[in-house]
Protein backbone atom coordinates (compact mmCIF):
# COMPACT_ATOMS: atom_id res chain seq x y z
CA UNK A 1 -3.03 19.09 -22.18
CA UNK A 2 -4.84 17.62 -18.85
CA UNK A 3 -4.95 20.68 -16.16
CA UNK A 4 -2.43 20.69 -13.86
CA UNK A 5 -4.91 20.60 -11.06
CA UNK A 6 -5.05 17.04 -11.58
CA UNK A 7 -1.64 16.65 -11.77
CA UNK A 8 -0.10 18.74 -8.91
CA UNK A 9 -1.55 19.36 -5.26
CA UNK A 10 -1.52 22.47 -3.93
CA UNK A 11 -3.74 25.86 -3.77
CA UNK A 12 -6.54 26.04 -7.03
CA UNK A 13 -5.24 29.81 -7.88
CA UNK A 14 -1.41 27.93 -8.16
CA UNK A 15 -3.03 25.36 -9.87
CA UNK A 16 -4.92 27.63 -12.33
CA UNK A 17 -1.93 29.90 -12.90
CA UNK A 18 0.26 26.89 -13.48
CA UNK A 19 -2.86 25.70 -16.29
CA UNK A 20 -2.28 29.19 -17.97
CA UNK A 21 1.30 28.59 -18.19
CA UNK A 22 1.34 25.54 -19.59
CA UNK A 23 -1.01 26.58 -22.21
CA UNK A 24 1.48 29.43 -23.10
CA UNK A 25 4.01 26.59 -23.36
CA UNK A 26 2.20 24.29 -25.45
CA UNK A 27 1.63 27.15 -27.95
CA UNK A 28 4.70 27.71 -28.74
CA UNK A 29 6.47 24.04 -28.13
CA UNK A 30 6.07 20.25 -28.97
CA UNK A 31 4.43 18.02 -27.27
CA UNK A 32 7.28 16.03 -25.89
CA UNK A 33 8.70 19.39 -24.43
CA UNK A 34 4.73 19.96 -22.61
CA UNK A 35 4.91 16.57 -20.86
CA UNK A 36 8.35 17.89 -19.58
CA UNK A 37 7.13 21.01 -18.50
CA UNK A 38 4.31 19.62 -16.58
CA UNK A 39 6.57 16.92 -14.63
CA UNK A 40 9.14 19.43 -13.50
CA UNK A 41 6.72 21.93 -12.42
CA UNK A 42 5.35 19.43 -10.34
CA UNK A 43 8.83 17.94 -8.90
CA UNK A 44 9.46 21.80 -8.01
CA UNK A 45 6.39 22.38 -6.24
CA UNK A 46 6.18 18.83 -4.72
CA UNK A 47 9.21 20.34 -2.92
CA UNK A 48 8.77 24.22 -2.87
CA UNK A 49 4.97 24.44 -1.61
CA UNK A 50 4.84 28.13 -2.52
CA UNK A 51 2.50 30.45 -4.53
CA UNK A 52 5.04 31.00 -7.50
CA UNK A 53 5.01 34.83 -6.80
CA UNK A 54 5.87 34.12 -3.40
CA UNK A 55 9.04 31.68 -4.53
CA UNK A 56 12.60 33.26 -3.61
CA UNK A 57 16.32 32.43 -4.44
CA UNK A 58 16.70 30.49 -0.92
CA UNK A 59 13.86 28.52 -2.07
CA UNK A 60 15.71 27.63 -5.37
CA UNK A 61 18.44 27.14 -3.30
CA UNK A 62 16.79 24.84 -1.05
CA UNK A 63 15.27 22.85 -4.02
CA UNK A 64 18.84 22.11 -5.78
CA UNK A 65 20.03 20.99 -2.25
CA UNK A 66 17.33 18.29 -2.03
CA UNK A 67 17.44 17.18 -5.57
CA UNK A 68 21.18 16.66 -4.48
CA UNK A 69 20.34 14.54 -1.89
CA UNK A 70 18.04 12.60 -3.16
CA UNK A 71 15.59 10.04 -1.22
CA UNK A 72 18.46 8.05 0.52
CA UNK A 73 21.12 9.17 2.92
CA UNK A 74 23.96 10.20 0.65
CA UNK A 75 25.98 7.23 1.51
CA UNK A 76 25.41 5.50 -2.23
CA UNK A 77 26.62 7.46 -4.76
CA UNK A 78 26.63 7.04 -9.03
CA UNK A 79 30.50 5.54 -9.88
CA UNK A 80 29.99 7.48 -13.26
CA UNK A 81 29.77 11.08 -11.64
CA UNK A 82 30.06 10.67 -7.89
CA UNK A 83 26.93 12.37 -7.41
CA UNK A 84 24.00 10.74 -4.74
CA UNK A 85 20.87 12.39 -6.02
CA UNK A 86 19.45 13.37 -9.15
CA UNK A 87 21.87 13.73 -12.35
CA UNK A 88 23.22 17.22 -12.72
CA UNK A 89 21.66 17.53 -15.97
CA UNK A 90 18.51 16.67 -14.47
CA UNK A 91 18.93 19.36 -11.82
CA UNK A 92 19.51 22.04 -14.88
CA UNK A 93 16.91 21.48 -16.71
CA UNK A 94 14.50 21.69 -14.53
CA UNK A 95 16.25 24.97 -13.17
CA UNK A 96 15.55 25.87 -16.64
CA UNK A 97 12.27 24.96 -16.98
CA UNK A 98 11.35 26.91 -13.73
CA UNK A 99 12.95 30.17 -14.86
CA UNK A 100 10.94 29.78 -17.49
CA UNK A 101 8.03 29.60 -15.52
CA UNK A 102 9.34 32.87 -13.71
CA UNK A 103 10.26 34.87 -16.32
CA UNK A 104 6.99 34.07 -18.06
CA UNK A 105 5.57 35.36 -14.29
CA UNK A 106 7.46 38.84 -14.52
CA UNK A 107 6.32 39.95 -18.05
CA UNK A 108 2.85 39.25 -16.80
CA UNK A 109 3.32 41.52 -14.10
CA UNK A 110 3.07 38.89 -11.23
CA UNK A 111 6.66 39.03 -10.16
CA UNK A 112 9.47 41.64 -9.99
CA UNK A 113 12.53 39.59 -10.61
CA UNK A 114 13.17 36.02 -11.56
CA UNK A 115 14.67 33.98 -8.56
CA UNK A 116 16.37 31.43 -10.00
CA UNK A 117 19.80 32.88 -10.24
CA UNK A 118 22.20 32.35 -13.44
CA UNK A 119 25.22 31.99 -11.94
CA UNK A 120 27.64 32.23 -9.52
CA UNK A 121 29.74 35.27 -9.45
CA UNK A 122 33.55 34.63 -9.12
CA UNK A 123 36.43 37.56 -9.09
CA UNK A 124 38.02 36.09 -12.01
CA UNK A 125 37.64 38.40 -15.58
CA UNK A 126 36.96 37.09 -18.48
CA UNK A 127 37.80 38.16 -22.42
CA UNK A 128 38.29 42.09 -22.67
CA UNK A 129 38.29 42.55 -18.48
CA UNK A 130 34.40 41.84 -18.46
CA UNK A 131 33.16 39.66 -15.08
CA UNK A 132 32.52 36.02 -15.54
CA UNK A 133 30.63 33.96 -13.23
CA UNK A 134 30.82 29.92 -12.94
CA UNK A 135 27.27 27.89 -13.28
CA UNK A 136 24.65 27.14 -11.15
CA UNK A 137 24.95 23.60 -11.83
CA UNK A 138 27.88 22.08 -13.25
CA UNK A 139 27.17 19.41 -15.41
CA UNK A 140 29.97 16.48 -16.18
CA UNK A 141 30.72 15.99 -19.81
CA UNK A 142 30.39 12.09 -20.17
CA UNK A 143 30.96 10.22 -23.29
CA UNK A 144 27.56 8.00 -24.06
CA UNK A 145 27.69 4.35 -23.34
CA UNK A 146 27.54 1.86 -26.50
CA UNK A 147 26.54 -1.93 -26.36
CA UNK A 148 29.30 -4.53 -27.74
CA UNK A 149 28.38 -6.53 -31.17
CA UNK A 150 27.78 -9.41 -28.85
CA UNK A 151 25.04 -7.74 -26.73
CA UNK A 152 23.61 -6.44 -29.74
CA UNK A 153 23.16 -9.62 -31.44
CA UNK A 154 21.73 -11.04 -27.72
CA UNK A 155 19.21 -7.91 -27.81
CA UNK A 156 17.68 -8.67 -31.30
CA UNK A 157 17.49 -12.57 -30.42
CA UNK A 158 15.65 -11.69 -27.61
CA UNK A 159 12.66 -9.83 -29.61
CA UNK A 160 9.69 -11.87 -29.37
CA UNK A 161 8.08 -10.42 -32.20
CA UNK A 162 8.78 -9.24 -35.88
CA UNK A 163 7.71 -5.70 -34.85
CA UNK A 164 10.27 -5.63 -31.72
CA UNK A 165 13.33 -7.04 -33.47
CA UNK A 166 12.19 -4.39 -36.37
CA UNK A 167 11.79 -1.17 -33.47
CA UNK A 168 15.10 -2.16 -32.21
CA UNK A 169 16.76 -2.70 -35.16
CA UNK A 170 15.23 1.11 -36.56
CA UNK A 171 17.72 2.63 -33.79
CA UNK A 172 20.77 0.85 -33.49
CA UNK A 173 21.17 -0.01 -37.39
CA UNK A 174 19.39 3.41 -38.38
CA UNK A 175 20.22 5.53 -35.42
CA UNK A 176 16.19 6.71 -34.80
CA UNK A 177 15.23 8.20 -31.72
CA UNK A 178 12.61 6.55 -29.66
CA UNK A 179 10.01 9.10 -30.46
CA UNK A 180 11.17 8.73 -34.25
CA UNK A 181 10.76 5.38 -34.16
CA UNK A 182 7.13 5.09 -33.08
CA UNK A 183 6.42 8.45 -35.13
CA UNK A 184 6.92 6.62 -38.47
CA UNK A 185 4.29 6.26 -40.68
CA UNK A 186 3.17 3.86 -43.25
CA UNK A 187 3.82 6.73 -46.12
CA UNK A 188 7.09 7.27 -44.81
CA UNK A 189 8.54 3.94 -46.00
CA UNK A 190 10.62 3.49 -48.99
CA UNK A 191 11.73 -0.29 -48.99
CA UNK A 192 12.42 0.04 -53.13
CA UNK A 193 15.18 2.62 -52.52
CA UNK A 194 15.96 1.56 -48.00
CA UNK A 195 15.02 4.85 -47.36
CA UNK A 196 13.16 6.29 -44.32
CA UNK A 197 11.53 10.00 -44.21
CA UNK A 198 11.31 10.97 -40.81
CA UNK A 199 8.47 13.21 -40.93
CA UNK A 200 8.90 14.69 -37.21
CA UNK A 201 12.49 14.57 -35.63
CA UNK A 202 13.63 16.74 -33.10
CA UNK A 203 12.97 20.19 -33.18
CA UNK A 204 10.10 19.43 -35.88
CA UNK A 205 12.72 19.13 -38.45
CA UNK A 206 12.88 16.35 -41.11
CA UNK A 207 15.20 14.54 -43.01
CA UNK A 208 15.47 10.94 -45.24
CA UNK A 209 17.79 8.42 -44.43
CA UNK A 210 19.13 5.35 -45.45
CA UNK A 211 18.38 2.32 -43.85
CA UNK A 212 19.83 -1.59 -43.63
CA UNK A 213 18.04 -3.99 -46.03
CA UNK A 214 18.14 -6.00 -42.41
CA UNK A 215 15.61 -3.88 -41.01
CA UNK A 216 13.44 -3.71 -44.00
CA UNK A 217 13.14 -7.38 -43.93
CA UNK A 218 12.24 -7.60 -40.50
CA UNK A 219 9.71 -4.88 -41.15
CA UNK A 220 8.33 -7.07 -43.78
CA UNK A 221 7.47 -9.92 -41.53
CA UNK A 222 5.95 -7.79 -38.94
CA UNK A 223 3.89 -5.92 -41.65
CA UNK A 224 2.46 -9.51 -43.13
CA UNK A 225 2.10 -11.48 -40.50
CA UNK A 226 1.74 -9.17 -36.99
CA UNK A 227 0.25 -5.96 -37.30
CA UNK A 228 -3.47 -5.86 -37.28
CA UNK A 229 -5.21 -5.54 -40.78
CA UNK A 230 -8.23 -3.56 -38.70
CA UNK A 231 -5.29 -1.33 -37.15
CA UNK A 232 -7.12 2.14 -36.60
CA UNK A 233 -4.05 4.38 -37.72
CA UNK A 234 -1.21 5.12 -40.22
CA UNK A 235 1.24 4.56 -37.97
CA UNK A 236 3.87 1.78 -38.56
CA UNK A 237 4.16 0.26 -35.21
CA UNK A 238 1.03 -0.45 -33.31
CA UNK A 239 0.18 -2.49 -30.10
CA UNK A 240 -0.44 -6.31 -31.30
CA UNK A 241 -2.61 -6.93 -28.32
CA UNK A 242 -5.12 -6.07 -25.21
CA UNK A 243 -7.35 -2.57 -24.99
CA UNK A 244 -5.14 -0.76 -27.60
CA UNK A 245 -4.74 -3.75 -30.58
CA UNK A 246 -3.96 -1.99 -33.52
CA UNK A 247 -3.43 1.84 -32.12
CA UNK A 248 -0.12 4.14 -31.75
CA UNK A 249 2.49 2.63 -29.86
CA UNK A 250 3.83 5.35 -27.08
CA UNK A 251 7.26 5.94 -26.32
CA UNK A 252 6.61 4.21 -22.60
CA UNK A 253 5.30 1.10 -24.45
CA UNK A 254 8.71 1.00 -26.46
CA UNK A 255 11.02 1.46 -23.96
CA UNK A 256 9.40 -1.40 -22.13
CA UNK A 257 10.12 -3.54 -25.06
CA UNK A 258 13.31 -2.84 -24.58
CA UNK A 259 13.55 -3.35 -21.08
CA UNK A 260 11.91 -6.99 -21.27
CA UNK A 261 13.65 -7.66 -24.60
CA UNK A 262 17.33 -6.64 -22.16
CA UNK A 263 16.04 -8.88 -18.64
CA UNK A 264 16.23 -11.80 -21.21
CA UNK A 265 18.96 -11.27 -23.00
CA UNK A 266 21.23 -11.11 -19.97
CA UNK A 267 22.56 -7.80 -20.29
CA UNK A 268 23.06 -5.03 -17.68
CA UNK A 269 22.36 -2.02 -19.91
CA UNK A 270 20.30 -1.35 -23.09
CA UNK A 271 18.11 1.81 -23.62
CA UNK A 272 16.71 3.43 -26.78
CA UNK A 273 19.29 5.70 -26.41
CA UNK A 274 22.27 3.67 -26.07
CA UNK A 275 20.84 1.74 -29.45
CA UNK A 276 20.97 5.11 -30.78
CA UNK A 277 24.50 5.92 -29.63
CA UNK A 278 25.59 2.38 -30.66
CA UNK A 279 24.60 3.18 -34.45
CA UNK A 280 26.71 6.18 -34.86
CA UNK A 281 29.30 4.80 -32.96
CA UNK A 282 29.90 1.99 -35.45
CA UNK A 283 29.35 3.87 -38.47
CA UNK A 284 32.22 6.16 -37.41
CA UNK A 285 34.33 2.89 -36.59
CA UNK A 286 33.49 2.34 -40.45
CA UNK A 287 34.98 5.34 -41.99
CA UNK A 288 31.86 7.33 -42.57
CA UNK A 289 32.16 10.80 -42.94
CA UNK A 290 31.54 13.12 -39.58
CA UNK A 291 28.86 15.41 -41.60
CA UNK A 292 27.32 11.99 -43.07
CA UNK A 293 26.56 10.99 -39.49
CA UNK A 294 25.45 14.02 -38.57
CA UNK A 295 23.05 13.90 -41.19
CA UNK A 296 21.74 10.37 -40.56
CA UNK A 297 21.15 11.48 -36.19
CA UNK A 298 19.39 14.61 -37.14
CA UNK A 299 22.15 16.43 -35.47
CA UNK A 300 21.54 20.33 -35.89
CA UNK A 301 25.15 21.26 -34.90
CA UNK A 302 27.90 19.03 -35.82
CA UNK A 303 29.35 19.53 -32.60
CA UNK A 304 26.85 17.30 -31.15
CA UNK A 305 28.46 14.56 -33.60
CA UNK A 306 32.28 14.89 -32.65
CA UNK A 307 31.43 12.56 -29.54
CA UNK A 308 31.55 9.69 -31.86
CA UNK A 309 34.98 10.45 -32.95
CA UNK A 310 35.87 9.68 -29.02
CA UNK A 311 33.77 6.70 -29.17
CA UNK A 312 35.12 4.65 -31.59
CA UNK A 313 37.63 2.31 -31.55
CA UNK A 314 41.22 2.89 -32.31
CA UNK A 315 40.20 6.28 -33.99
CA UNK A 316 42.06 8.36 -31.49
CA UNK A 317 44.82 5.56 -30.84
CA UNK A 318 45.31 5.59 -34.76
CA UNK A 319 45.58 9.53 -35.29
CA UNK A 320 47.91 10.15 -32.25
CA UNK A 321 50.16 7.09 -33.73
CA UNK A 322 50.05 8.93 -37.33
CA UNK A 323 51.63 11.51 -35.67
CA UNK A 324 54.20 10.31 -33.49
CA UNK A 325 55.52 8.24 -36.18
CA UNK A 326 55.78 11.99 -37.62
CA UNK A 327 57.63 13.53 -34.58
CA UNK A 328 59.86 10.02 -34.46
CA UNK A 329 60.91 10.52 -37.98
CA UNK A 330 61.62 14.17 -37.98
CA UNK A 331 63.32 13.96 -34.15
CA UNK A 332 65.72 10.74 -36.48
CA UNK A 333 66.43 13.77 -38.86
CA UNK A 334 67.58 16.35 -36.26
CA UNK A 335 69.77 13.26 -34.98
């Protein structure tokens, strides 16, 4: 991991202390979760120019208040949770990742108490008369946004190349993750049997799928005809052109397939993620099983997976009309 003295101004000893924490971090996390670390810290203290031993709860306080606001004047707000700055979530995790930071701070002795509070207190009890609290940051429980068949269709046509049409088709036929996606390996391929082994999903944990026949086709052209034959690693997807021909594709050179591949397609929204969302969203449409799905997303706890019940279609509208029909018949009875 680069030093964080390139990465954030301020004093060298903040700088240097920041280094050693990042290090602890990157010991004991994955890379993905480093990069993270290292762009809230500097957010923070881009906003809070403090020595971290020096930082208080007013300054916390002062730092959720401007993440609130955001750059403009609070005037233009986000339809889907009213809010003008940065997303709630946002906000949390980066709470998170700073108390981190602190309570890494007071085991080393540097500080006495972390500042970054967790919670609000409120007079209300909870379960067995103990004190409950409400959280720092509420965050609004949204249901994921899926693209219609249509768009879909538009999405894929819009892939200029074999390897494109074959990334995009990896998460919204096989429900990948971006970083899954570009983390497959030539090894990890099993076109005999449409299976994928996805060496490195989230959390380091790993699992084999099944996958469409339609994206092992397209993988097929891109594989003959695209990718480099001097290509200087095992990875399936690699950059077809300029200073990187034939290395590791990163996650920022995906998503920006998938940006260009949506500004010609027409559409107004299409991110890895909502591929992702898409794919279990339609398998659930087509009857398959709740711990099946959960299975093919990686999903740790299947309470993650029970948003896709919401999502699809007619699900809801077809249990609540199983039952009324129910009530109807027994109400006729009592008639």
């Amino acid at each position: 991991m680069s030093s964080l003295e390139v990465v954030l101004e301020g004093p060298r000893g903040r700088a240097e202390l920041l280094d050693r924490y990042v290090e602890f971090v990157a010991a004991r996390c994955r890379r993905n979760t480093v990069i993270a670390t290292v762009s809230d810290l500097r957010v923070f203290f881009a906003v809070i120019d403090k020595d971290p031993a020096a930082v208080t709860p007013a300054d916390v306080f002062e730092f959720i208040s401007t993440q609130r606001r955001g750059d403009g004047d609070g005037r233009v707000v986000r339809l889907v949770d009213g809010e003008a700055g940065m997303a709630a979530r946002t906000i949390r995790r980066r709470l998170a990742v700073m108390s981190g930071l602190f309570n890494w701070l007071v085991l080393c002795g540097e500080m006495g108490a972390n500042p970054v509070p967790r919670g609000m207190a409120t007079r209300r009890s909870g379960a067995g008369g103990q004190p409950s609290g409400s959280p720092l940051i509420r965050t609004p429980r949204t249901l994921p946004k899926v693209l219609d068949p249509a768009d879909v269709i538009a999405l894929l046509g819009a892939a200029r190349h074999w390897r494109d049409r074959a990334m995009l088709e990896a998460m919204v036929l096989g429900g990948l993750r971006c970083c899954e996606v570009i983390g497959l390996r030539l090894e990890d391929l099993q076109p005999t049997q449409r299976l994928v082994f996805i060496a490195d999903g989230k959390g380091g944990h790993q699992r084999l799928i099944p996958m469409s026949g339609q994206f092992f086709q397209s993988l097929s052209h891109y594989l003959s005809t695209e990718r480099p034959a001097d290509a200087t690693t095992d990875a399936v997807f690699v950059a077809l052109k300029g200073a990187r021909r034939g290395g590791p594709l990163s996650i920022d050179g995906l998503e920006q397939i998938v940006r260009a591949a949506k500004g010609r397609a027409g559409l107004e929204r299409a991110t890895c993620h909502q591929l992702r969302h898409t794919c279990l969203t339609r398998l659930r449409e087509a009857g398959m099983a709740l711990e099946a799905i959960q299975a093919q997303a990686g999903h740790r706890s299947i309470e993650s997976t029970r948003v896709y019940l919401h999502l699809a279609d007619g699900w809801l509208a077809s249990e609540y009309q199983r039952a009324s029909d129910l009530i109807d018949a027994s109400v006729g009875v009592l008639k």
